[in-house]
N, C-alpha and C. Protein backbone atom coordinates (compact mmCIF):
# COMPACT_ATOMS: atom_id res chain seq x y z
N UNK A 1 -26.88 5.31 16.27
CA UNK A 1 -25.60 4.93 15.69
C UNK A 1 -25.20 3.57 16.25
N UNK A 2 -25.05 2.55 15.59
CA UNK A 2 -24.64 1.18 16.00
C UNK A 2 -22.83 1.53 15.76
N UNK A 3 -22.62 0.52 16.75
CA UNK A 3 -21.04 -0.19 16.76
C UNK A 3 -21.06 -1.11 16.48
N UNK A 4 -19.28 -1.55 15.44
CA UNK A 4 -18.86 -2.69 15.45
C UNK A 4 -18.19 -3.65 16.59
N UNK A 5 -18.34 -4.34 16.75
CA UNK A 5 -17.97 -5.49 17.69
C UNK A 5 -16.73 -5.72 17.37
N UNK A 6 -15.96 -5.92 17.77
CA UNK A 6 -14.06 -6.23 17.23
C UNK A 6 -13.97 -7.69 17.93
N UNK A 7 -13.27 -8.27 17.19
CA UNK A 7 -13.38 -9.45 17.78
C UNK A 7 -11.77 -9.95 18.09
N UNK A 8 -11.08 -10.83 19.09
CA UNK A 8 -10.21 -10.76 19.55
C UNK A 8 -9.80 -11.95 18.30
N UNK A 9 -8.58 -11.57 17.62
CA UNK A 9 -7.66 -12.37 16.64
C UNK A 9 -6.34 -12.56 16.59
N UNK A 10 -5.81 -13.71 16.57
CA UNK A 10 -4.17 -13.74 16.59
C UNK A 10 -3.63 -14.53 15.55
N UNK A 11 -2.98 -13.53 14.84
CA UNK A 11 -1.76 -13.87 13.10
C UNK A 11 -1.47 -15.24 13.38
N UNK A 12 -1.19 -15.82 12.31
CA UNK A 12 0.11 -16.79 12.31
C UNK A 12 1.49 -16.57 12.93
N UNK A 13 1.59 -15.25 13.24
CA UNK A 13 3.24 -14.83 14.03
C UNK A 13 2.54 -14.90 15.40
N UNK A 14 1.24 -15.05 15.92
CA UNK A 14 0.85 -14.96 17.35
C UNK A 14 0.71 -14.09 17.91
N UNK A 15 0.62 -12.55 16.70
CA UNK A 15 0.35 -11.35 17.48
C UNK A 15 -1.32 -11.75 17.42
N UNK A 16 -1.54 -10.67 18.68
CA UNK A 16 -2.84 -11.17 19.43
C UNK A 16 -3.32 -9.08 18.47
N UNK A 17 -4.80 -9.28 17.95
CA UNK A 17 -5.14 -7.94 17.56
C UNK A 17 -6.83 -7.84 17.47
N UNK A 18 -7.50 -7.19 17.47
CA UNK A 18 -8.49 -6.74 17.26
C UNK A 18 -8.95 -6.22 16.35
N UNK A 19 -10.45 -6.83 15.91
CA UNK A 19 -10.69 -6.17 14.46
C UNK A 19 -12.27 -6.43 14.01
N UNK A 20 -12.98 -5.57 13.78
CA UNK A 20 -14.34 -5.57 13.48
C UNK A 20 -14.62 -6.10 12.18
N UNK A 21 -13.92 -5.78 10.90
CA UNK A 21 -14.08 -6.07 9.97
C UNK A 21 -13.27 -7.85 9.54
N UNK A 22 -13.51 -8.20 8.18
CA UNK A 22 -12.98 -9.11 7.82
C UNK A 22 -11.90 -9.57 7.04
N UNK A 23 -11.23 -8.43 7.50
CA UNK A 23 -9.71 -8.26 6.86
C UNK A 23 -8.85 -9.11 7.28
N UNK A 24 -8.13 -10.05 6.59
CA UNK A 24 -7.34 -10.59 7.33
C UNK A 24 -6.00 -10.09 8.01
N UNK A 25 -5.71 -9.01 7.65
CA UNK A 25 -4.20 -8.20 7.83
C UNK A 25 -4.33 -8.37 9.67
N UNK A 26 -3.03 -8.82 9.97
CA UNK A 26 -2.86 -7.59 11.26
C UNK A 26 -2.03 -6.77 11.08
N UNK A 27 -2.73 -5.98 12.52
CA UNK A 27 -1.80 -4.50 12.08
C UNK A 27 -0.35 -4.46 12.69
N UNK A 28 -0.10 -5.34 13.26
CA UNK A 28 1.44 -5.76 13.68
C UNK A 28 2.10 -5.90 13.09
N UNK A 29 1.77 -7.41 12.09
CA UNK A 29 2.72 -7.94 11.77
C UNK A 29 2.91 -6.76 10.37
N UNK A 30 1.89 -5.71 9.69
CA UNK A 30 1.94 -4.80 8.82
C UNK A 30 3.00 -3.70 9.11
N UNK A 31 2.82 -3.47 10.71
CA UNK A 31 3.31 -2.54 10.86
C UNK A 31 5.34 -2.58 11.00
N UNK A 32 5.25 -4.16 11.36
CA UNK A 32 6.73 -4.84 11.23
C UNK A 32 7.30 -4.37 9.71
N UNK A 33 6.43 -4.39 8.86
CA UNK A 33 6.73 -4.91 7.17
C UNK A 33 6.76 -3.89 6.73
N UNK A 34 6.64 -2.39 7.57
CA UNK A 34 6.56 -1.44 6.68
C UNK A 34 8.22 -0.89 6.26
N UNK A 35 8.28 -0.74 4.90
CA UNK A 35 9.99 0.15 4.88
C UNK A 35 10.01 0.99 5.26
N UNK A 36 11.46 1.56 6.21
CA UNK A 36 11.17 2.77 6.74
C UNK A 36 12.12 3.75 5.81
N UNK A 37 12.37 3.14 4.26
CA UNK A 37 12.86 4.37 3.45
C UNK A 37 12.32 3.48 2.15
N UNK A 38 12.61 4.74 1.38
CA UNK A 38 12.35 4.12 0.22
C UNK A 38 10.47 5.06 -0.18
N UNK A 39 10.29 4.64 -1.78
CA UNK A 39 9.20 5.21 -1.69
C UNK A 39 7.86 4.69 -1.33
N UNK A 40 8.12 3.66 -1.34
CA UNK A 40 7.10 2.62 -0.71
C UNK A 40 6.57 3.11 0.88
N UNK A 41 7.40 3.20 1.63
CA UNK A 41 7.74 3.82 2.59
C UNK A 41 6.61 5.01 2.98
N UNK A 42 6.30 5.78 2.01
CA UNK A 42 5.46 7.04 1.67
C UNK A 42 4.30 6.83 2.14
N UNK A 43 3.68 5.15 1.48
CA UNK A 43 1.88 5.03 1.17
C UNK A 43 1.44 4.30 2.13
N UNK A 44 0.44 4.48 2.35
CA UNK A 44 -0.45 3.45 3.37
C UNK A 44 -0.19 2.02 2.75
N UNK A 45 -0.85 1.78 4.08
CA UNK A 45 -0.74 -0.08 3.72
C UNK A 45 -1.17 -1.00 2.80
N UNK A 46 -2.45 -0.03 2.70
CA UNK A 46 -3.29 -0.81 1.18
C UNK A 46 -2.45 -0.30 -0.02
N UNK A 47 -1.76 0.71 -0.34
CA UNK A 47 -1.52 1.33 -1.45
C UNK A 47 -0.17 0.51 -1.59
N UNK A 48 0.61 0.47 -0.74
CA UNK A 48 1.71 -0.28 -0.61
C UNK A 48 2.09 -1.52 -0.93
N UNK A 49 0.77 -2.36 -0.62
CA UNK A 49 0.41 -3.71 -0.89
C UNK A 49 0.00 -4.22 -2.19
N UNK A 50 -0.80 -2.83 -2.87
CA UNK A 50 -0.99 -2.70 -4.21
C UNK A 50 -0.20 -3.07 -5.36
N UNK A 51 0.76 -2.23 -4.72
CA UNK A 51 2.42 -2.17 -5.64
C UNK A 51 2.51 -3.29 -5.44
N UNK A 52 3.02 -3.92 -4.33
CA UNK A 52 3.96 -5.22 -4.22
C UNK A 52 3.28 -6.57 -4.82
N UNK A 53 1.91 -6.32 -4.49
CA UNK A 53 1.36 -7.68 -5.14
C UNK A 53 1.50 -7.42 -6.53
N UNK A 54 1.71 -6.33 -7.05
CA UNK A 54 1.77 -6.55 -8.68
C UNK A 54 3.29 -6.69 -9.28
N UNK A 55 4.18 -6.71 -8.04
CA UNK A 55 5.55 -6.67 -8.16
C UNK A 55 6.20 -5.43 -8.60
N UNK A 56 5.67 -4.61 -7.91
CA UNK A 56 6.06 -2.92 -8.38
C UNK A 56 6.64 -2.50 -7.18
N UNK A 57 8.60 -2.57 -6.69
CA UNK A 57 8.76 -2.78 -5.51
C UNK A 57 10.22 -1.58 -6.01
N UNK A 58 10.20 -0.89 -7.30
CA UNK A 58 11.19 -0.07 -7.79
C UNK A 58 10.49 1.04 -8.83
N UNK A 59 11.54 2.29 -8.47
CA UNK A 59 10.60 3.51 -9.46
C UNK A 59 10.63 3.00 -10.59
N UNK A 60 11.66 2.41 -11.26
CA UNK A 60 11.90 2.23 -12.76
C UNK A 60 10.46 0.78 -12.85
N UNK A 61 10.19 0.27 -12.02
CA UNK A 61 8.90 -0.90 -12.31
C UNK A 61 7.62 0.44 -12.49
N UNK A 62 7.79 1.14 -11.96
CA UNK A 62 6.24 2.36 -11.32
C UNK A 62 6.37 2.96 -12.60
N UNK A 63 7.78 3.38 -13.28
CA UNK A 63 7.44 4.07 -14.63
C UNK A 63 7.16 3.26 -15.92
N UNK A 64 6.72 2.39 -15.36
CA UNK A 64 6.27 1.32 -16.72
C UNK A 64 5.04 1.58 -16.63
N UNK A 65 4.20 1.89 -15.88
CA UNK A 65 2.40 2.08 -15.88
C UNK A 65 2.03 3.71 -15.59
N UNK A 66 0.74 3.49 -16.14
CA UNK A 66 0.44 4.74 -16.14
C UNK A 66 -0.39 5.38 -15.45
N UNK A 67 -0.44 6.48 -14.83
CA UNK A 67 -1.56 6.65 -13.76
C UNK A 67 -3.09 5.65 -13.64
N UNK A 68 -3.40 5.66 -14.66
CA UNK A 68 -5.17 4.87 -15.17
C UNK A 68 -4.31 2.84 -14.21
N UNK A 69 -3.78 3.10 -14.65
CA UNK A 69 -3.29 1.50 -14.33
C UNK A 69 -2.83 1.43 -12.77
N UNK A 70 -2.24 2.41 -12.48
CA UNK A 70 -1.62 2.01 -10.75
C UNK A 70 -3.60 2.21 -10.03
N UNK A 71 -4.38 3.22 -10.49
CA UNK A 71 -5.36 3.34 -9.76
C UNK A 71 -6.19 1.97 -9.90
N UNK A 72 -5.72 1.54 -10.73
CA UNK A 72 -7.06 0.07 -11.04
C UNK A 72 -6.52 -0.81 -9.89
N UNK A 73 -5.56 -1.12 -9.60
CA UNK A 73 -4.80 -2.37 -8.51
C UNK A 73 -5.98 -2.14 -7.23
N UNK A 74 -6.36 -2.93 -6.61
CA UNK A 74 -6.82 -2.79 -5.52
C UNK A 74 -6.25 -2.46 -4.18
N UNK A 75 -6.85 -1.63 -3.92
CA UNK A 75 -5.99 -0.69 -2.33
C UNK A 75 -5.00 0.60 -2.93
N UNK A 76 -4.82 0.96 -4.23
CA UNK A 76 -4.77 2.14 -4.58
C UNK A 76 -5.25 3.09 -4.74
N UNK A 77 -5.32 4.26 -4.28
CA UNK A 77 -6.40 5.08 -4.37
C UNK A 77 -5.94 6.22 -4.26
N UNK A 78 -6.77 7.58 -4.92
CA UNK A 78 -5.99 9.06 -6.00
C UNK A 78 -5.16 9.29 -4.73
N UNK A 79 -5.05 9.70 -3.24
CA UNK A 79 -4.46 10.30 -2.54
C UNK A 79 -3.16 9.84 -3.28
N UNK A 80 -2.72 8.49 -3.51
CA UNK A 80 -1.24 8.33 -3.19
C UNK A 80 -0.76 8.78 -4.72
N UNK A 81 -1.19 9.02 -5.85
CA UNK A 81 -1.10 9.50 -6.60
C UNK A 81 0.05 10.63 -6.97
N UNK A 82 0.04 11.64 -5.99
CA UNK A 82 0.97 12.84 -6.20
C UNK A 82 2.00 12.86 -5.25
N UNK A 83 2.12 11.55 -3.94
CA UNK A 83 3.32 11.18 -3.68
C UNK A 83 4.03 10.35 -4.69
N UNK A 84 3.38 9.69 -5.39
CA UNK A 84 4.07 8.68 -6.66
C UNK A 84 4.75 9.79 -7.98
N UNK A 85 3.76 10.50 -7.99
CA UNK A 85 4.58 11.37 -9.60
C UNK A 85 5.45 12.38 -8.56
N UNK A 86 5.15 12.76 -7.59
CA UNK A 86 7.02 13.91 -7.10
C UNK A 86 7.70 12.48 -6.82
N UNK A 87 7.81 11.78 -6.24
CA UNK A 87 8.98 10.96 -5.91
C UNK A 87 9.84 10.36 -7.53
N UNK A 88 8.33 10.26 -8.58
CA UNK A 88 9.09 9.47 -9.92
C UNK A 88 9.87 11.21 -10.22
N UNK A 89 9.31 11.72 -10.55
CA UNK A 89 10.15 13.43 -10.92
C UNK A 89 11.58 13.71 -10.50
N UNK A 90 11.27 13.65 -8.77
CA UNK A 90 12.82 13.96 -7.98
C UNK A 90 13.80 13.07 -8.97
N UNK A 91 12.98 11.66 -9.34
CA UNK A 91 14.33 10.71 -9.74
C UNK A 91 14.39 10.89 -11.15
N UNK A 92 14.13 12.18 -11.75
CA UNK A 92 14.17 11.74 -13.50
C UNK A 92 13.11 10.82 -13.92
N UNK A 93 12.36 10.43 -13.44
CA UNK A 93 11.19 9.57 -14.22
C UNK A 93 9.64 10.28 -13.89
N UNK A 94 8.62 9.54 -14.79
CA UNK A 94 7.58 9.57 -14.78
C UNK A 94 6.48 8.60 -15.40
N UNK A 95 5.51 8.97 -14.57
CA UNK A 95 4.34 7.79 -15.18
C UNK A 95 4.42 6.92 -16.54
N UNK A 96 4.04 6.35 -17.27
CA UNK A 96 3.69 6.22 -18.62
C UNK A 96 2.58 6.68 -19.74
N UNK A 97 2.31 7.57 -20.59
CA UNK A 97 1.76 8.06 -20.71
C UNK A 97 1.45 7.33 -21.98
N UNK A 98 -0.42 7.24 -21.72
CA UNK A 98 -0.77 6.61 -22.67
C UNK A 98 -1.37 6.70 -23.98
């Protein structure tokens, strides 16, 4: 079994982090950015990031697409799926159905 090597990296904010792969994220300055309400709030970081880069930052934006479409965004993936349809439900909404 080989290991990755992590290599010592520091953000543009100067947090200092570690990281094997070639992601640019740190997990600091991510972990600063996360909402701590809201439904966004719910998903991991990639899934989260998903939304926002497509400007999907409100339920009423999330009920404009339809399951097939939130999974295509990159860093979405099925887990977050059935936190997205109970949270659209609780509020009176749902996916778009195509």
């Amino acid at each position: 079994m080989t290991t990755s090597k992590k290599n010592l990296r520091t953000c543009t904010n100067g947090h200092k982090y570690y990281k094997s792969s070639d992601c640019p994220t740190c997990p600091i300055c991510e972990q600063e950015s996360k909402p701590e309400t809201g439904f966004l709030s719910l998903l991991s970081a990639p899934a989260r990031r998903a939304l926002e880069h497509n400007g999907i930052t409100s339920l009423q934006q999330l009920s404009k697409f339809s399951e097939k479409e939130i999974l295509q965004f990159h860093g979405m993936g099925p887990a977050s799926l059935p936190k997205l349809r109970t949270v659209l439900e609780t509020n009176g909404l749902s996916f778009k159905t195509e």
